[in-house]
N, C-alpha and C. Protein backbone atom coordinates (compact mmCIF):
# COMPACT_ATOMS: atom_id res chain seq x y z
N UNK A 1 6.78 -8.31 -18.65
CA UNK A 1 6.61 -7.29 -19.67
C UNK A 1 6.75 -7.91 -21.06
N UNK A 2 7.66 -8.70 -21.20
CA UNK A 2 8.16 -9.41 -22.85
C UNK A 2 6.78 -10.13 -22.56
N UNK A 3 6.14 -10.81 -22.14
CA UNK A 3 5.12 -11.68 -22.23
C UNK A 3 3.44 -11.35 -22.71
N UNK A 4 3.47 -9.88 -22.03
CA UNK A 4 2.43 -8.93 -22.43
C UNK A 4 2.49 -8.68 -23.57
N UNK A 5 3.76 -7.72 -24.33
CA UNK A 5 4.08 -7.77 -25.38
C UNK A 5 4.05 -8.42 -26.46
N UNK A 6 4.02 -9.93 -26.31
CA UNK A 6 4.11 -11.13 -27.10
C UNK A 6 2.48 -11.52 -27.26
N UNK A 7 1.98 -11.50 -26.09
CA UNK A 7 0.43 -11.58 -26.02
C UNK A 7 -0.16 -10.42 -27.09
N UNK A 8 -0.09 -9.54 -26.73
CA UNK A 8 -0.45 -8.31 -27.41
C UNK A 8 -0.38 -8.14 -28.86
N UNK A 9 1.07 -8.73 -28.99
CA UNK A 9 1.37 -8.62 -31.01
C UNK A 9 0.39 -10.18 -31.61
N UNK A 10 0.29 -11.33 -30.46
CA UNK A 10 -0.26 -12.09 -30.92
C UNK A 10 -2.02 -11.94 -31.23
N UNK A 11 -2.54 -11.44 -30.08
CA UNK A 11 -3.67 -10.50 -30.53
C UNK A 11 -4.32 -9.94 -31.67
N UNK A 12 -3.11 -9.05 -31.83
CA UNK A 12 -3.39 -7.98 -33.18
C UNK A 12 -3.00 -9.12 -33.94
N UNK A 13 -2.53 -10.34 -34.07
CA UNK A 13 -2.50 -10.76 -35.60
C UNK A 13 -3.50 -11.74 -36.20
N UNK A 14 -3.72 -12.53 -34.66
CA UNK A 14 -4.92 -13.17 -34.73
C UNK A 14 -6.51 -12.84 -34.16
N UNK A 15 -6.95 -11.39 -33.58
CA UNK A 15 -8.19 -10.94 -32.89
C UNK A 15 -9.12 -9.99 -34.11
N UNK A 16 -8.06 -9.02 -34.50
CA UNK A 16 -8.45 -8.04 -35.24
C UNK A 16 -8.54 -7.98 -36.02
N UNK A 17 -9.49 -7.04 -36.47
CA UNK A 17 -9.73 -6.99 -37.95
C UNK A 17 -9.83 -5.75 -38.85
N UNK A 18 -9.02 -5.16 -39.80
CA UNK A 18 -9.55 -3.74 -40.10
C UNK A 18 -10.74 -3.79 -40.84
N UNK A 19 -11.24 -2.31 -40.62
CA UNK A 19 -12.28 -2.11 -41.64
C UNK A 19 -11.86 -2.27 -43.28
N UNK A 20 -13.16 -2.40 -43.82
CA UNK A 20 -12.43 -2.67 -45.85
C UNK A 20 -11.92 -1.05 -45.75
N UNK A 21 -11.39 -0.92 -47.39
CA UNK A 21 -11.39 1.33 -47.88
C UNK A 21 -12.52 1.43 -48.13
N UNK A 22 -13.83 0.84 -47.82
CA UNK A 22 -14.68 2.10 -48.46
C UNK A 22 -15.49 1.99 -46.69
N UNK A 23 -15.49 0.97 -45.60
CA UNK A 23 -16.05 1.19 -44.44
C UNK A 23 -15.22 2.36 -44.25
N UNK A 24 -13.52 2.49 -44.18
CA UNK A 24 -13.21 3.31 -43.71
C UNK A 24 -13.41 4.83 -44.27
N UNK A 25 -13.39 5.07 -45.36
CA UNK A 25 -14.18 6.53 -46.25
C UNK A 25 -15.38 6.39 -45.64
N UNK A 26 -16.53 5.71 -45.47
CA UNK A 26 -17.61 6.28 -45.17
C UNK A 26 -17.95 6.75 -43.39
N UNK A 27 -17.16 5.58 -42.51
CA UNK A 27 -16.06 6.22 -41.29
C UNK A 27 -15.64 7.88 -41.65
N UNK A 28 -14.85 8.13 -42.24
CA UNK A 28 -13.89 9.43 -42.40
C UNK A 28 -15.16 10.39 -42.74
N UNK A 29 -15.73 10.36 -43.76
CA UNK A 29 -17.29 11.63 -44.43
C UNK A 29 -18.15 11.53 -42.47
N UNK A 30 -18.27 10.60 -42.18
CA UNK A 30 -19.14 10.42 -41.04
C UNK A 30 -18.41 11.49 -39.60
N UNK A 31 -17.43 10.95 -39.55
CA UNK A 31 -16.87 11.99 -38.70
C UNK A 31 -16.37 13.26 -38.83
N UNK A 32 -15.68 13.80 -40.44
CA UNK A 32 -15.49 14.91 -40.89
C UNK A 32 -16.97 15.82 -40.53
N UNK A 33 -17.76 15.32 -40.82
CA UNK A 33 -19.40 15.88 -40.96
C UNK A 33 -19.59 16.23 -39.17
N UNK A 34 -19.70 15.47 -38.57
CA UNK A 34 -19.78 15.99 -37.01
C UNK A 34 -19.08 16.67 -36.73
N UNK A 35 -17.81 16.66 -37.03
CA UNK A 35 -16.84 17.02 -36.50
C UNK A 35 -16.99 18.41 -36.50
N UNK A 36 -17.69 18.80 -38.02
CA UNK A 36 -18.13 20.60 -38.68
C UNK A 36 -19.26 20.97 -38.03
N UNK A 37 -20.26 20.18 -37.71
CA UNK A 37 -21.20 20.01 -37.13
C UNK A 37 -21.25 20.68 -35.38
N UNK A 38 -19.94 19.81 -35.24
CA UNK A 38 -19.61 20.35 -33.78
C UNK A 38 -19.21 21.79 -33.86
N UNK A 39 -18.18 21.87 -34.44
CA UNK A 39 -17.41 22.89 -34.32
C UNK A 39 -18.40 24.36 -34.54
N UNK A 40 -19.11 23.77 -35.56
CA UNK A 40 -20.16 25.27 -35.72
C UNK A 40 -21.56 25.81 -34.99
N UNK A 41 -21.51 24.43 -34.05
CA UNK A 41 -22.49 24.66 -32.66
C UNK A 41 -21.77 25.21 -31.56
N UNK A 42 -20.00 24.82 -31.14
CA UNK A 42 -19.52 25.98 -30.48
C UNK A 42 -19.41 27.15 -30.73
N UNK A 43 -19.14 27.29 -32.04
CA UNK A 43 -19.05 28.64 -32.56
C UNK A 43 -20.46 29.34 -32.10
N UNK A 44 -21.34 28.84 -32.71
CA UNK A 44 -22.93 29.64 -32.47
C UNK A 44 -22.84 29.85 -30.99
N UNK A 45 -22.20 29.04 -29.99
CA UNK A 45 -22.59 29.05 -28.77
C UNK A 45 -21.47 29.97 -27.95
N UNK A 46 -20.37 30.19 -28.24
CA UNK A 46 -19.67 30.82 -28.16
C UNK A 46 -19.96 32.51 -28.89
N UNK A 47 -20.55 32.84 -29.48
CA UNK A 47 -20.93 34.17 -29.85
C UNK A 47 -21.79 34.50 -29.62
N UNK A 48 -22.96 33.68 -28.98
CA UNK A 48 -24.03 34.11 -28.44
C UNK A 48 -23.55 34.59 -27.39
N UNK A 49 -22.79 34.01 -26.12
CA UNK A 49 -22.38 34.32 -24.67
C UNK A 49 -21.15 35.43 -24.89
N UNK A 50 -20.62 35.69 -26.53
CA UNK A 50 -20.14 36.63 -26.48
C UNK A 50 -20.97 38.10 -26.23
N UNK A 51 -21.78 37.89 -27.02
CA UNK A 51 -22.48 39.26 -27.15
C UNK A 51 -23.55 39.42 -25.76
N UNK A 52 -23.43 37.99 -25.36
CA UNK A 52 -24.23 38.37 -23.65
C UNK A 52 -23.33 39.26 -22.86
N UNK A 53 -22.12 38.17 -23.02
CA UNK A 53 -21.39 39.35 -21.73
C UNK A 53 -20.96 40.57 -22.03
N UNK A 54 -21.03 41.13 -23.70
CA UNK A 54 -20.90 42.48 -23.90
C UNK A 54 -22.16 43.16 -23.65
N UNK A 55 -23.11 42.74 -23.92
CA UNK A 55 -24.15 43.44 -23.06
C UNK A 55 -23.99 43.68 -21.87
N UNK A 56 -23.94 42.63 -21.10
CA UNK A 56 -23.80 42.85 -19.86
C UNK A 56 -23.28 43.91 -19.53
N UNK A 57 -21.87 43.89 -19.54
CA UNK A 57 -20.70 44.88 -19.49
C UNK A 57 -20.90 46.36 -20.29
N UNK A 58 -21.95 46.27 -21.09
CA UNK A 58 -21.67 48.04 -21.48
C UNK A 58 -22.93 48.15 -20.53
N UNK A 59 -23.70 47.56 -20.29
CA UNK A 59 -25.26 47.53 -19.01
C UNK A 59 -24.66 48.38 -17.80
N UNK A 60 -23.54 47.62 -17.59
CA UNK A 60 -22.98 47.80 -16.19
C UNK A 60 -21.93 49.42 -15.97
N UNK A 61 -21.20 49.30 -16.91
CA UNK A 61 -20.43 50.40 -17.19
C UNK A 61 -20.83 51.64 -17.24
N UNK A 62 -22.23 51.96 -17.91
CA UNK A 62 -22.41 52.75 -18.54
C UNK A 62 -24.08 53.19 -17.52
């Protein structure tokens, strides 16, 4: 386990690399943007199958 560990921190000091601040801002706008993107295609998709199954259901009820 200490050996993994040691491997591992040695890794990160010599493998990796971060992105510069402006890869990472244009990273952050890139995923903020899908992210709204997503969220407002469940939404659309989620209120469509809302108002299906209220159809449905006053169809059936009534």
């Amino acid at each position: 386990m200490i050996t993994y560990i040691k491997e591992s921190i040695d890794e990160l000091r010599n493998n990796v690399t971060l992105p510069t601040r402006s890869e990472s801002s244009n990273l952050m706008v890139i995923v903020a943007v899908f992210s709204i993107l997503f969220a407002l295609a469940t939404w659309g998709v989620d209120s469509v199958f809302s108002k299906l199954i209220q159809l449905y259901f006053d169809k059936v009820l009534n």
